[in-house]
PDB file of N, CA and C in Angstrom:
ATOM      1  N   UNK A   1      -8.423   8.873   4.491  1.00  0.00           N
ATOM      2  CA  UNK A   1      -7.551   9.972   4.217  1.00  0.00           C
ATOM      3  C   UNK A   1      -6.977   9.786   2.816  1.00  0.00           C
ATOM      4  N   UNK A   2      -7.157  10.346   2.080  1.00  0.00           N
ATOM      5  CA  UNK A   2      -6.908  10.452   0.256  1.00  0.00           C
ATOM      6  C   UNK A   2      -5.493  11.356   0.515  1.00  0.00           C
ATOM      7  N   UNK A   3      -4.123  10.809  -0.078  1.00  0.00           N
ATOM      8  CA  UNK A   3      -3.210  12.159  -0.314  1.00  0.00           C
ATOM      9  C   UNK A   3      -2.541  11.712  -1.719  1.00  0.00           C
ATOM     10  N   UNK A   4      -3.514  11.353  -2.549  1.00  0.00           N
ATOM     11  CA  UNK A   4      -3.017  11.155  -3.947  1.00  0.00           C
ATOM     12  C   UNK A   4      -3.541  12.353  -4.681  1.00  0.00           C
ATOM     13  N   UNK A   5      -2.592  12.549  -5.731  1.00  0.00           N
ATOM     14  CA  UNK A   5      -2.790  13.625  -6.351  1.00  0.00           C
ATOM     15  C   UNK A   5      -3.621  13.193  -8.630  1.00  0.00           C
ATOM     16  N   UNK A   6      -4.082  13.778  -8.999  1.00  0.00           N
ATOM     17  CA  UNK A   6      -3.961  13.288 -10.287  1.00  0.00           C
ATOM     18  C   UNK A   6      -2.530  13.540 -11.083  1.00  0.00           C
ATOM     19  N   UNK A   7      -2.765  12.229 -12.323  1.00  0.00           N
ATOM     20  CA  UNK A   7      -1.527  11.980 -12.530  1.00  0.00           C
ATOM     21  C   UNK A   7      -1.648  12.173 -14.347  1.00  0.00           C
ATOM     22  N   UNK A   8      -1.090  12.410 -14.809  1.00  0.00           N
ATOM     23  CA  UNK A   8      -1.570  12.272 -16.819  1.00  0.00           C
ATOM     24  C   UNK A   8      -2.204  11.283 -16.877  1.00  0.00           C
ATOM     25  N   UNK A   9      -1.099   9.915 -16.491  1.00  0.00           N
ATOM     26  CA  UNK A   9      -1.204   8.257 -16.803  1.00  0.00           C
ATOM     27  C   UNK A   9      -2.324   8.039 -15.194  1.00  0.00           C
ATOM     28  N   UNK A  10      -2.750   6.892 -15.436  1.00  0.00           N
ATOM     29  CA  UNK A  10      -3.407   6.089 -14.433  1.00  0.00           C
ATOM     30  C   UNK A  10      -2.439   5.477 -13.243  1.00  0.00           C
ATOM     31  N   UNK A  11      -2.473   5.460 -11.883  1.00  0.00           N
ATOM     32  CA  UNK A  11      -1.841   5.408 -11.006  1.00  0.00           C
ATOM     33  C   UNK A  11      -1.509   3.847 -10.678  1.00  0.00           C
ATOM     34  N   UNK A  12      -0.930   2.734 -10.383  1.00  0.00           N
ATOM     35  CA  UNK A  12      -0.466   1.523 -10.287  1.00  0.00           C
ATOM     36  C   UNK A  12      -0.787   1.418  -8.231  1.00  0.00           C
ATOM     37  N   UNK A  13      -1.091   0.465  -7.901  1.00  0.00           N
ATOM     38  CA  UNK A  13      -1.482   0.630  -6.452  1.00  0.00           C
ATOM     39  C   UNK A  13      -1.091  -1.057  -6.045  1.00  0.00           C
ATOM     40  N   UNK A  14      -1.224  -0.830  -4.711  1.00  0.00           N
ATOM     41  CA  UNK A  14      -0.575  -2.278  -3.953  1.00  0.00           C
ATOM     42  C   UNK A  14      -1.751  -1.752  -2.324  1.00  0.00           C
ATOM     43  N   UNK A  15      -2.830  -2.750  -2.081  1.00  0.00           N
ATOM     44  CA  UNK A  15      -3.500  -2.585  -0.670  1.00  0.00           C
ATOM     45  C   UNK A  15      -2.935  -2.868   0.474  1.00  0.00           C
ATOM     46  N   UNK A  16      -2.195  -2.827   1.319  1.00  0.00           N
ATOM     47  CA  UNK A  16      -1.407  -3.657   2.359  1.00  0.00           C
ATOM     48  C   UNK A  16      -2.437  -3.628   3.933  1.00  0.00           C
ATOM     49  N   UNK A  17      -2.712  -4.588   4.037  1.00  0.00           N
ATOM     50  CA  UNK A  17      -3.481  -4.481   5.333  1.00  0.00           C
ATOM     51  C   UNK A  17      -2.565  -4.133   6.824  1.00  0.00           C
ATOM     52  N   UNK A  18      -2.991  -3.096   7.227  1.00  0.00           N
ATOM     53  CA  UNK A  18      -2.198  -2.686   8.421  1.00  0.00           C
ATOM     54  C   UNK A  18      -2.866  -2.869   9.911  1.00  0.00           C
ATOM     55  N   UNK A  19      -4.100  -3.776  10.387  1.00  0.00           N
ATOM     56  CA  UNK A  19      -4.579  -4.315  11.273  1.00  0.00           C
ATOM     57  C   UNK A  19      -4.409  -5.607  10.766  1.00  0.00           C
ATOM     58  N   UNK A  20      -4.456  -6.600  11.793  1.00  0.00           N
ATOM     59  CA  UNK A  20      -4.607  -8.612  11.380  1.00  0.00           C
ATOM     60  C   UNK A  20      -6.065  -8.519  11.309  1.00  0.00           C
ATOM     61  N   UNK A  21      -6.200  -9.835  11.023  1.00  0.00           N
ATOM     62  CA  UNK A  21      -7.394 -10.518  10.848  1.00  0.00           C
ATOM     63  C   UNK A  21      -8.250 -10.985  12.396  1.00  0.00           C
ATOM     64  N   UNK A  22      -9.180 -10.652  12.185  1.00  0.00           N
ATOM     65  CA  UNK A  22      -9.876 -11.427  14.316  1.00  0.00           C
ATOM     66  C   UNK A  22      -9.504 -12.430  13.732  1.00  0.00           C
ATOM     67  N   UNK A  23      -8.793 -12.886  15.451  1.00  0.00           N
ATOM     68  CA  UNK A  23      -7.879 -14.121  16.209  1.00  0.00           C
ATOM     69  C   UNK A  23      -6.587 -14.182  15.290  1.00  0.00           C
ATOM     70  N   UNK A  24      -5.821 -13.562  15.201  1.00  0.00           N
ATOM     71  CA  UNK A  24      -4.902 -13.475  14.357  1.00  0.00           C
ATOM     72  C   UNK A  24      -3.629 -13.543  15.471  1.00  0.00           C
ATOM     73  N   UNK A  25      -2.895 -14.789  15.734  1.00  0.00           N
ATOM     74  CA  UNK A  25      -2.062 -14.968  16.993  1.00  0.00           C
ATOM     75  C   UNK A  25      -0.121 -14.847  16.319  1.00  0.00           C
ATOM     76  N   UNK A  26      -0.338 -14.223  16.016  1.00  0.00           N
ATOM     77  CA  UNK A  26       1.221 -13.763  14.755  1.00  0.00           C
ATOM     78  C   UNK A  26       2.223 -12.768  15.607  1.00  0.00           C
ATOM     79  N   UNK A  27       2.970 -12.851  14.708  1.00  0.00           N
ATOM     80  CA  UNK A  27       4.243 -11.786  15.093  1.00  0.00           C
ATOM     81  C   UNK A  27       4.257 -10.701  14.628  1.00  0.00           C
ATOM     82  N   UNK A  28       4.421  -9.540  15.455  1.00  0.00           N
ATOM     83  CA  UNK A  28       4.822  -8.339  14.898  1.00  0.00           C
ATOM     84  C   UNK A  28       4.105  -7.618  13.461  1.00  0.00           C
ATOM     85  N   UNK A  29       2.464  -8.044  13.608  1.00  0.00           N
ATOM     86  CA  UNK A  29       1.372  -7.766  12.022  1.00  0.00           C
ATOM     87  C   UNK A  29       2.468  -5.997  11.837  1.00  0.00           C
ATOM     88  N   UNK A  30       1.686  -5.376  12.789  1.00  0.00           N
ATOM     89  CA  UNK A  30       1.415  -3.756  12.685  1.00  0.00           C
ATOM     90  C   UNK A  30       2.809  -3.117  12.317  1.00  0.00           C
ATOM     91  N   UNK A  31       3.892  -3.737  12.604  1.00  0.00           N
ATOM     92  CA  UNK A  31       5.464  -4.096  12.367  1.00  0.00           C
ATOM     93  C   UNK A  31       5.728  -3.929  10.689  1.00  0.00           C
ATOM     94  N   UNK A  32       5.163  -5.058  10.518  1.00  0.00           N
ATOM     95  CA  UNK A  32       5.915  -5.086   9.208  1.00  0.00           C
ATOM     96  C   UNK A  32       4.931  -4.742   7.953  1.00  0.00           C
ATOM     97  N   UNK A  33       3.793  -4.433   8.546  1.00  0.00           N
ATOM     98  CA  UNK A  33       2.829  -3.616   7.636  1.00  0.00           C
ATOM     99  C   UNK A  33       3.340  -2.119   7.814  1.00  0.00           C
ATOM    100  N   UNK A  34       3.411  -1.332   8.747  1.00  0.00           N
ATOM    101  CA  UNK A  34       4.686  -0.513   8.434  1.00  0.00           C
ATOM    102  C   UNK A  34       6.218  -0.296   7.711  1.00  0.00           C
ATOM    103  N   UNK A  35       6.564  -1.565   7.758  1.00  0.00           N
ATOM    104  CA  UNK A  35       8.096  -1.548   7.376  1.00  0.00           C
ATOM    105  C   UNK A  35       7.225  -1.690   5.503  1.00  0.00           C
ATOM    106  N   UNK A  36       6.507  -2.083   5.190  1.00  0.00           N
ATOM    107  CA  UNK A  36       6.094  -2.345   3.820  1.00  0.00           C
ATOM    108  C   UNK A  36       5.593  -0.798   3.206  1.00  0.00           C
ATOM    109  N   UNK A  37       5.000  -0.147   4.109  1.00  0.00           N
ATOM    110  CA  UNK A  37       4.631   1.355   3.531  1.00  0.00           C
ATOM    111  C   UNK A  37       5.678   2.149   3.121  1.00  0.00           C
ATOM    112  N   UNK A  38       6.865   1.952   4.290  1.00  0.00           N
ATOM    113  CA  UNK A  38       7.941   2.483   4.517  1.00  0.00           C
ATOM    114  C   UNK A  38       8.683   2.345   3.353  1.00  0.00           C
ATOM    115  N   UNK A  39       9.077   1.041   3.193  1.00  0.00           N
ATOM    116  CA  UNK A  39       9.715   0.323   2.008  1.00  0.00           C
ATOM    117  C   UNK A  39       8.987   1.202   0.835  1.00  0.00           C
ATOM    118  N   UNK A  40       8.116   1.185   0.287  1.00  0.00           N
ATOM    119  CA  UNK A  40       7.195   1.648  -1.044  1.00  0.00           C
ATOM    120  C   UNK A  40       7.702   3.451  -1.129  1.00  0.00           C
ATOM    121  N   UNK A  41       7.644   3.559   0.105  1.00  0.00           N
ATOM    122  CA  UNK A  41       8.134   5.068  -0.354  1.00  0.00           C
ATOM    123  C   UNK A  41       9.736   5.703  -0.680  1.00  0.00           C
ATOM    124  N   UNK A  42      10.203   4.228  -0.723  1.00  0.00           N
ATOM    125  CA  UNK A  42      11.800   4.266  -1.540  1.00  0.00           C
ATOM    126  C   UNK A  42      11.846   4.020  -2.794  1.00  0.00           C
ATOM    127  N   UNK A  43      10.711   3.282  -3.121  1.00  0.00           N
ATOM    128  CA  UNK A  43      10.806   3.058  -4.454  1.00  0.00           C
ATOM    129  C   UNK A  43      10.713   4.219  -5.338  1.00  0.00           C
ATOM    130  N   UNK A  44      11.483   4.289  -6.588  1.00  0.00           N
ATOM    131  CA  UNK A  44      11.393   5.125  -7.580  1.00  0.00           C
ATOM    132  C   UNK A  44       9.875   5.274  -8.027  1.00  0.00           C
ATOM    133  N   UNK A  45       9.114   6.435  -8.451  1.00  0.00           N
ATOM    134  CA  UNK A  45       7.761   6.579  -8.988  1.00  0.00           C
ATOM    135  C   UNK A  45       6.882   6.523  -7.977  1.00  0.00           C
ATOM    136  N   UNK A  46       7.600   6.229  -6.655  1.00  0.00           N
ATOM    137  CA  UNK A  46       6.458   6.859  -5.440  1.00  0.00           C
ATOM    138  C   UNK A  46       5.564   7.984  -5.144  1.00  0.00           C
ATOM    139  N   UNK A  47       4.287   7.455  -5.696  1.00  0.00           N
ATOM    140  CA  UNK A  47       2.823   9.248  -5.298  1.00  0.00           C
ATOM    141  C   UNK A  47       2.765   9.406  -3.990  1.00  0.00           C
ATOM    142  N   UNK A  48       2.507   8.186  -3.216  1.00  0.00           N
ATOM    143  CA  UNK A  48       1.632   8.583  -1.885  1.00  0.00           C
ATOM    144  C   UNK A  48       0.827   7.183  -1.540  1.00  0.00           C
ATOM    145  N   UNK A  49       0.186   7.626  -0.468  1.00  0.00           N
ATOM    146  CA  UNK A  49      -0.571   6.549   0.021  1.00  0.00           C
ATOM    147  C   UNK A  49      -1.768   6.969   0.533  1.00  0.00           C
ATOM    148  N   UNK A  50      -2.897   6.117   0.913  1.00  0.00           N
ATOM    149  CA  UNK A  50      -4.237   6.344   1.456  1.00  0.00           C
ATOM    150  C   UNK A  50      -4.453   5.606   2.343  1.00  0.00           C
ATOM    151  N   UNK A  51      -4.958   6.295   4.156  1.00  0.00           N
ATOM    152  CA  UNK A  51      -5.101   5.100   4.835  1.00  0.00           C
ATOM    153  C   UNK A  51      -6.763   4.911   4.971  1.00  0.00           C
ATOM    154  N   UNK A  52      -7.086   3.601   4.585  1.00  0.00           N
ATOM    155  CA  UNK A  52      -8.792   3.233   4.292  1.00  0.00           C
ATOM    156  C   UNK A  52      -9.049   2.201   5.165  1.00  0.00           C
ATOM    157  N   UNK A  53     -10.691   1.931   5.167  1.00  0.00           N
ATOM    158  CA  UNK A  53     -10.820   0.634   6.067  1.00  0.00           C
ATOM    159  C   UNK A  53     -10.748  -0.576   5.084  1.00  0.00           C
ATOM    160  N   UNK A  54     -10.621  -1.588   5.372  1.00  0.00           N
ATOM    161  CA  UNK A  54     -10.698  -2.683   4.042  1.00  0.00           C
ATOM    162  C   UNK A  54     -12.144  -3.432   4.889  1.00  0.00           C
ATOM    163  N   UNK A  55     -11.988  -4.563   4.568  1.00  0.00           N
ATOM    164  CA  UNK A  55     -13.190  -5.718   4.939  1.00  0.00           C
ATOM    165  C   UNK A  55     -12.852  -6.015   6.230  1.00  0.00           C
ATOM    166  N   UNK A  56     -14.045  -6.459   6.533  1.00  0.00           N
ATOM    167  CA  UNK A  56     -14.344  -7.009   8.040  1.00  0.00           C
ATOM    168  C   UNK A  56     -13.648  -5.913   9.215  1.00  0.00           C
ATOM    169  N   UNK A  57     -13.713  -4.715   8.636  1.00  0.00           N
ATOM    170  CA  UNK A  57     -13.375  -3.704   9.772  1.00  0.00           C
ATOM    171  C   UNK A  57     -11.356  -3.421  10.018  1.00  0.00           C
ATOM    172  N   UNK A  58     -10.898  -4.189   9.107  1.00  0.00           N
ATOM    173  CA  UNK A  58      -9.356  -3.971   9.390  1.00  0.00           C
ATOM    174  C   UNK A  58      -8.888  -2.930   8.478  1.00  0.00           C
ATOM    175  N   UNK A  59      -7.740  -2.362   8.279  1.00  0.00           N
ATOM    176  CA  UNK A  59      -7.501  -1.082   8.083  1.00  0.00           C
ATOM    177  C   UNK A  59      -6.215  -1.828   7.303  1.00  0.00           C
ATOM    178  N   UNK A  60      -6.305  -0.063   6.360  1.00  0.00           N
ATOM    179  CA  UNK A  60      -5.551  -0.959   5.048  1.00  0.00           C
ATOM    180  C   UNK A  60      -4.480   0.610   4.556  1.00  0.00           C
ATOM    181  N   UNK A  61      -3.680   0.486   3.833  1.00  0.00           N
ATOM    182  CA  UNK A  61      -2.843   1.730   3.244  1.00  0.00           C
ATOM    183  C   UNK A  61      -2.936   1.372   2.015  1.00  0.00           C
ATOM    184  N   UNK A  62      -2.793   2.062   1.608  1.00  0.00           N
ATOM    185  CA  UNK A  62      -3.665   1.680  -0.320  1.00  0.00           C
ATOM    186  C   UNK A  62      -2.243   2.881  -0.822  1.00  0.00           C
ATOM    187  N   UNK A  63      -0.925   2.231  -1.602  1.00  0.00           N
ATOM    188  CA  UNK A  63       0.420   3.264  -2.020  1.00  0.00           C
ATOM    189  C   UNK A  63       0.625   2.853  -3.242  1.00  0.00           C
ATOM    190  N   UNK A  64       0.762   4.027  -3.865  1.00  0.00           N
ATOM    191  CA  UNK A  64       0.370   4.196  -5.016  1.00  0.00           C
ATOM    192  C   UNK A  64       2.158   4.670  -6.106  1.00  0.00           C
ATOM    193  N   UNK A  65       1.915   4.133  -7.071  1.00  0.00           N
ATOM    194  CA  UNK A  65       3.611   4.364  -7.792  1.00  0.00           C
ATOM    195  C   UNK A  65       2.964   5.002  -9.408  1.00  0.00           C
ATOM    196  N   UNK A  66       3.507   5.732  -9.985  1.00  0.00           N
ATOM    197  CA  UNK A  66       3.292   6.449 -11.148  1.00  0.00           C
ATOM    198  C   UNK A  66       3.532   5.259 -12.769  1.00  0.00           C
ATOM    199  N   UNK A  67       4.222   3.904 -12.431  1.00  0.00           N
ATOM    200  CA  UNK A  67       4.291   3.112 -13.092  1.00  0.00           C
ATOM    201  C   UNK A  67       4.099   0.889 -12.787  1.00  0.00           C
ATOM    202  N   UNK A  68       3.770   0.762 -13.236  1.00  0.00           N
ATOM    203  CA  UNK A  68       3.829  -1.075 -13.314  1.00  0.00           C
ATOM    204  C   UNK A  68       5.235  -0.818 -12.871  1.00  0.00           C
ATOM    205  N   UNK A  69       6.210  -0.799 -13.395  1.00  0.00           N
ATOM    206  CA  UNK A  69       7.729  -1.606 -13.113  1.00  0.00           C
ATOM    207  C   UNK A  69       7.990  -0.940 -11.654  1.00  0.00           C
ATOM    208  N   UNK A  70       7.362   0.276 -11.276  1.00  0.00           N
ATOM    209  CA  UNK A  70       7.662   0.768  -9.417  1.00  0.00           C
ATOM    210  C   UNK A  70       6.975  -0.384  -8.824  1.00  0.00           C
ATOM    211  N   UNK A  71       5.985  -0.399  -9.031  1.00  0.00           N
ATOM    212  CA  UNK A  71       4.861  -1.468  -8.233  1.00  0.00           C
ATOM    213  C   UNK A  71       5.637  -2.816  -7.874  1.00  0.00           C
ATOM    214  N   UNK A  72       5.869  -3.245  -9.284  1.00  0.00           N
ATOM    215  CA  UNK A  72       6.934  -4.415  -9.663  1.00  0.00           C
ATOM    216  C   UNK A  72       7.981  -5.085  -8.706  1.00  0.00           C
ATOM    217  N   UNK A  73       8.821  -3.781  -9.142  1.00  0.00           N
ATOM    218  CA  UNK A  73      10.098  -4.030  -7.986  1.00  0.00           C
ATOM    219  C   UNK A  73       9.680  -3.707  -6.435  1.00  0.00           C
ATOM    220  N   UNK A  74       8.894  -2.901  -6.164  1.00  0.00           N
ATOM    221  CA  UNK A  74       8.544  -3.127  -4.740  1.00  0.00           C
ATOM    222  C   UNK A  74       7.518  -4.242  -4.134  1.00  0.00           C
ATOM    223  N   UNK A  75       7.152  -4.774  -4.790  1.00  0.00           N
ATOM    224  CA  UNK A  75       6.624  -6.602  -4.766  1.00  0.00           C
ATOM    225  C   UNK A  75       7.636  -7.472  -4.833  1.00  0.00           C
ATOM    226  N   UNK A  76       8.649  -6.919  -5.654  1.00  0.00           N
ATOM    227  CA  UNK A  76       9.546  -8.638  -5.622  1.00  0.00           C
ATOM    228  C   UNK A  76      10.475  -8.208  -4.738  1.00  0.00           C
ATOM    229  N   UNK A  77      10.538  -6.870  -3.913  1.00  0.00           N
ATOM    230  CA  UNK A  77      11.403  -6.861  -3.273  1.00  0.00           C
ATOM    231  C   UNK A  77      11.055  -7.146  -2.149  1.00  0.00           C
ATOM    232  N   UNK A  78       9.708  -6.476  -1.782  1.00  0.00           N
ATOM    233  CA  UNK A  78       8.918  -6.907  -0.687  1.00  0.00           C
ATOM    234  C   UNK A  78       8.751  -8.393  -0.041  1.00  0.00           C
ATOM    235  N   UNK A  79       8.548  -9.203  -0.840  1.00  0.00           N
ATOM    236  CA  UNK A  79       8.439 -11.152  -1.098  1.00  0.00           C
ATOM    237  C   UNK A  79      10.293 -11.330  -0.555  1.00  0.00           C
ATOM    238  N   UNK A  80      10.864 -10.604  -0.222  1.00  0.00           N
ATOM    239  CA  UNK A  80      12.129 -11.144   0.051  1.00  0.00           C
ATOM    240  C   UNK A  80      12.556 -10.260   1.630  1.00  0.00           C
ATOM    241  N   UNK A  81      11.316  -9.364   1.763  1.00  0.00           N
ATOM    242  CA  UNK A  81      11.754  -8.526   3.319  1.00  0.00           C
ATOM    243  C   UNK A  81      11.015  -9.757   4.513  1.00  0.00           C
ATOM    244  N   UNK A  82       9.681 -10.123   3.647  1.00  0.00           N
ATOM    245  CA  UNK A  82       9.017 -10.768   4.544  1.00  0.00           C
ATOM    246  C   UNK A  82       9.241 -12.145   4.507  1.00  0.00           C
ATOM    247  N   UNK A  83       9.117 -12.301   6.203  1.00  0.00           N
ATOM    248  CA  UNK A  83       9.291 -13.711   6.390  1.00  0.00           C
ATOM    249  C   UNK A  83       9.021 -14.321   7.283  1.00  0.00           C
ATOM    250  N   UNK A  84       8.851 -15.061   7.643  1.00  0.00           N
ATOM    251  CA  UNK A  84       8.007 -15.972   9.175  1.00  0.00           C
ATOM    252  C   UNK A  84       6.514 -16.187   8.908  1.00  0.00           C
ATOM    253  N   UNK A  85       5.724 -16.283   9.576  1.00  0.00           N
ATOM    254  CA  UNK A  85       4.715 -16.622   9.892  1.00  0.00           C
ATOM    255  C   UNK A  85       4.039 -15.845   9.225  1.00  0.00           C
ATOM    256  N   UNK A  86       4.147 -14.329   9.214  1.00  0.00           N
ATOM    257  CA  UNK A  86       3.557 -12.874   8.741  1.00  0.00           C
ATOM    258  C   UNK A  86       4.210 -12.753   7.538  1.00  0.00           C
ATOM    259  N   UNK A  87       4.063 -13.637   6.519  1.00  0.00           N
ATOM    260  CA  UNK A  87       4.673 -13.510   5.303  1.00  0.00           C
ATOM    261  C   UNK A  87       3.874 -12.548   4.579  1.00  0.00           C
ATOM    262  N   UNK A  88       4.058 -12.088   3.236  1.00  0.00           N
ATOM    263  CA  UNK A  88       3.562 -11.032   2.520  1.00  0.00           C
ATOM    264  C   UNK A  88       1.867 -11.254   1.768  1.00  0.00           C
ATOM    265  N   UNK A  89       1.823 -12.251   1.803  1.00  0.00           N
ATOM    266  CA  UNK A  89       0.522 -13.268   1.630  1.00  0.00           C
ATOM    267  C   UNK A  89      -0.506 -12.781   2.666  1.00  0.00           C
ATOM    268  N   UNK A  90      -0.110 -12.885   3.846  1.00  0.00           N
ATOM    269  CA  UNK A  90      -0.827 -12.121   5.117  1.00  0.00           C
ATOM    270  C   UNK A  90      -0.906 -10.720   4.831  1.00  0.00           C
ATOM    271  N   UNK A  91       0.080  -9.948   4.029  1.00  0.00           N
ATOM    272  CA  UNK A  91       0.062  -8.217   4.551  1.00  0.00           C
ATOM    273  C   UNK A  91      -0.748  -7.683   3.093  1.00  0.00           C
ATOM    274  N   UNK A  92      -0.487  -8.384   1.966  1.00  0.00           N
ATOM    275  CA  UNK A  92      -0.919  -7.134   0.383  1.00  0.00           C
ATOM    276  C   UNK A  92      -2.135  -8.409   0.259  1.00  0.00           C
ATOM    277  N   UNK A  93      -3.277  -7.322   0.389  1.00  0.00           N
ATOM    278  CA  UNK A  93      -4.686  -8.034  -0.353  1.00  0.00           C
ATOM    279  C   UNK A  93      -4.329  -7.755  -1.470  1.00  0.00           C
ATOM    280  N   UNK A  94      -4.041  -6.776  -2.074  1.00  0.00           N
ATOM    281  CA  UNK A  94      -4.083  -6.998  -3.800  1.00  0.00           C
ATOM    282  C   UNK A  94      -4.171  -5.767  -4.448  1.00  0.00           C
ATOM    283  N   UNK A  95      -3.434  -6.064  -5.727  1.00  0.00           N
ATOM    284  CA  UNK A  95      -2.200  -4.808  -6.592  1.00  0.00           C
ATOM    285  C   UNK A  95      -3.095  -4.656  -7.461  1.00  0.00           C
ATOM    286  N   UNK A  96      -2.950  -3.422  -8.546  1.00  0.00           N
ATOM    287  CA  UNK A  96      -3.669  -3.157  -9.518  1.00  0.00           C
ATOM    288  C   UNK A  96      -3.753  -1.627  -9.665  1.00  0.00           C
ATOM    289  N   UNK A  97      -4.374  -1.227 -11.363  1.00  0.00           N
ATOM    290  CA  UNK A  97      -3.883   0.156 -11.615  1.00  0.00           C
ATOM    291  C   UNK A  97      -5.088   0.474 -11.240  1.00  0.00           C
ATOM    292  N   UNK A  98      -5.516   1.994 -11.099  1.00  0.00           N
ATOM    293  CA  UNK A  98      -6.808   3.118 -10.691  1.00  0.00           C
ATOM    294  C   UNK A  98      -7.290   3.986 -12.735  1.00  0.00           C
ATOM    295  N   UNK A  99      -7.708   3.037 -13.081  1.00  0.00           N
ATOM    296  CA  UNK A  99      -7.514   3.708 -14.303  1.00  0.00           C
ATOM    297  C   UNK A  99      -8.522   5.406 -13.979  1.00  0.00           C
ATOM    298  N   UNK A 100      -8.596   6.099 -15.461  1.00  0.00           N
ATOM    299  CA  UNK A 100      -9.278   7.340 -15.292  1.00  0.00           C
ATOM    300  C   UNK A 100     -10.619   7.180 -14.652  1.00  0.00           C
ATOM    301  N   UNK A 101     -10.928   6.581 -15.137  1.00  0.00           N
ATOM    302  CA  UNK A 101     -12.545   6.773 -14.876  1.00  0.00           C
ATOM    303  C   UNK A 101     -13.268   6.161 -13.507  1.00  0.00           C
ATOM    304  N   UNK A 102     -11.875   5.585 -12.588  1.00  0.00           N
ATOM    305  CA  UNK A 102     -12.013   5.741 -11.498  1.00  0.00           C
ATOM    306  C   UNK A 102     -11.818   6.349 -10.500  1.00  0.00           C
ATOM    307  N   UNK A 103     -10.796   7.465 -10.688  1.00  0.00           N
ATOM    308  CA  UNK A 103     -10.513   9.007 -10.330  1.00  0.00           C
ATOM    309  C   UNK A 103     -11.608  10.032 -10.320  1.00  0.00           C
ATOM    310  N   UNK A 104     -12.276   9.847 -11.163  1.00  0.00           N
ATOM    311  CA  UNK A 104     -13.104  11.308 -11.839  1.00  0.00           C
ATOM    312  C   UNK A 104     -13.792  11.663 -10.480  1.00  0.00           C
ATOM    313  N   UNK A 105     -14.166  13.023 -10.171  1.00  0.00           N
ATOM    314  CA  UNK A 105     -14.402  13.867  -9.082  1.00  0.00           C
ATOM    315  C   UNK A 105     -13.729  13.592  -7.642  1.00  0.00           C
ATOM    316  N   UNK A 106     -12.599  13.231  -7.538  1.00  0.00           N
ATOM    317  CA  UNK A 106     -11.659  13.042  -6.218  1.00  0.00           C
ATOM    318  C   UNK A 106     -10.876  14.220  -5.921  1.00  0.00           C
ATOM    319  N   UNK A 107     -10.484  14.718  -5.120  1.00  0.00           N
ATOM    320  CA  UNK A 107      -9.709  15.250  -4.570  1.00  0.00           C
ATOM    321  C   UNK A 107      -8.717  14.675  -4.066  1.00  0.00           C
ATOM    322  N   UNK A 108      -7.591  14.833  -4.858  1.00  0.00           N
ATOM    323  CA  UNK A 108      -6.568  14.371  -4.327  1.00  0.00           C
ATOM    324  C   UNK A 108      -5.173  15.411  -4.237  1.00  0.00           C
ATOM    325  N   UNK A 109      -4.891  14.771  -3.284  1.00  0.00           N
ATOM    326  CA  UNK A 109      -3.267  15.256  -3.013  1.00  0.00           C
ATOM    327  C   UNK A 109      -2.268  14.281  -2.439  1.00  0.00           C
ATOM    328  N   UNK A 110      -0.705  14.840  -3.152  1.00  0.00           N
ATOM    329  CA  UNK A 110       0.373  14.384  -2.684  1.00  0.00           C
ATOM    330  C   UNK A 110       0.804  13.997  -1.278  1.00  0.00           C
ATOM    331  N   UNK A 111       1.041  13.269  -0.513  1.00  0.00           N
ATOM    332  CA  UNK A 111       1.916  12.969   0.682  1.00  0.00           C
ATOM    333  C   UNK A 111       3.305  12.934   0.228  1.00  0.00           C
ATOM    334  N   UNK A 112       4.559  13.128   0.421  1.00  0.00           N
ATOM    335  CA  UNK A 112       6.037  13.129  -0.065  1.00  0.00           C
ATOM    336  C   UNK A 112       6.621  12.311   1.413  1.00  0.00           C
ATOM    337  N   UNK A 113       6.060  12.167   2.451  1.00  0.00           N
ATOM    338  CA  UNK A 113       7.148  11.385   3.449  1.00  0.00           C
ATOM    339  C   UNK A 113       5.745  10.647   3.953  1.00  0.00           C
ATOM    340  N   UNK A 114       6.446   9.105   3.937  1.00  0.00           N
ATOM    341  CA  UNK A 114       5.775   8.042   4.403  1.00  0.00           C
ATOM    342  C   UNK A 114       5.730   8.082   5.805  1.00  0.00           C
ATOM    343  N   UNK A 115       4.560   7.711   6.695  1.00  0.00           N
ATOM    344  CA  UNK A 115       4.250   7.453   7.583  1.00  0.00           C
ATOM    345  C   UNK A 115       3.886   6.017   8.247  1.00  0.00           C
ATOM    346  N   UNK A 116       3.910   6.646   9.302  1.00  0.00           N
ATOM    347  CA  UNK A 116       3.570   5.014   9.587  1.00  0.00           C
ATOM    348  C   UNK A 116       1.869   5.250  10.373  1.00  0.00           C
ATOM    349  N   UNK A 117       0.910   3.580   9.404  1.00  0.00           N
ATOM    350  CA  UNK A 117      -0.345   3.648   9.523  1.00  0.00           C
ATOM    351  C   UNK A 117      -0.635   2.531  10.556  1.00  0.00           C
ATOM    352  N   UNK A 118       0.254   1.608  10.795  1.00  0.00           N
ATOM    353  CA  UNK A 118       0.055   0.851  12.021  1.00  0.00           C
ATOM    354  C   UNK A 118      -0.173   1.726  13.659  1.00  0.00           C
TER     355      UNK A 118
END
C-alpha cells in the first residue's frame, strides 16, 4: 500500500518491521512497532507511511518525513521509547533518503492520520 505523495526535495524514510522474526519469543513486537509508527506521525515534516513486505516474509511500514532533522529527532527519540528485550535494534531495519530517480513512475499519495500496521 503506497500513500506517499511526490515531494520537490527527496523524501527521508525509517523501515520499522511490524511482524518478529520466526521463533522470535519477545514482548509485545506488534506493540511497539505500532507505538513507533504512531510516534513518527508526531513528528514535525511527517508525509506518510507504506505498509510493505520486508525479508523472509515479515511485514514492514516504511514512514517517511520531508527532511533529515524529522527523521533525526524521531530516531533519537525513538532509542529512548524503546526498551527491554524489543529494543529499537529489533524494530528499524534501516533509515535513508528515496532520492528522485527512485520515485520516477509511482503513484503516490498522502496518508495524514497514522494507523496502526501491527
Amino acid at each position: 500500500m503506497s500513500i506517499l505523495r511526490k515531494t520537490p526535495k527527496p523524501p527521508f524514510f525509517a523501515v520499522i518491521f511490524t511482524s518478529p522474526p520466526r521463533g522470535y519469543e519477545g514482548e509485545n513486537f506488534g506493540e511497539k512497532a505500532s507505538m513507533l509508527v504512531a510516534f513518527a506521525a508526531m513528528e514535525p515534516g511527517y508525509l506518510g507511511f507504506e505498509a510493505e513486505y520486508a525479508t523472509e516474509g515479515r511485514k514492514a511500514a516504511v514512514c517517511y518525513w520531508d527532511s533529515y532533522a524529522g527523521l533525526k529527532n524521531w530516531k533519537r527519540n525513538a532509542e529512548g521509547w524503546m526498551t527491554g528485550k524489543t529494543g529499537l535494534e529489533m524494530l528499524l531495519c534501516t533509515t535513508g533518503c528515496l532520492w528522485p530517480w527512485l520515485l520516477e513512475e509511482r503513484q503516490i499519495e498522502l496518508e495524514t492520520m497514522a494507523r496502526s500496521v501491527a
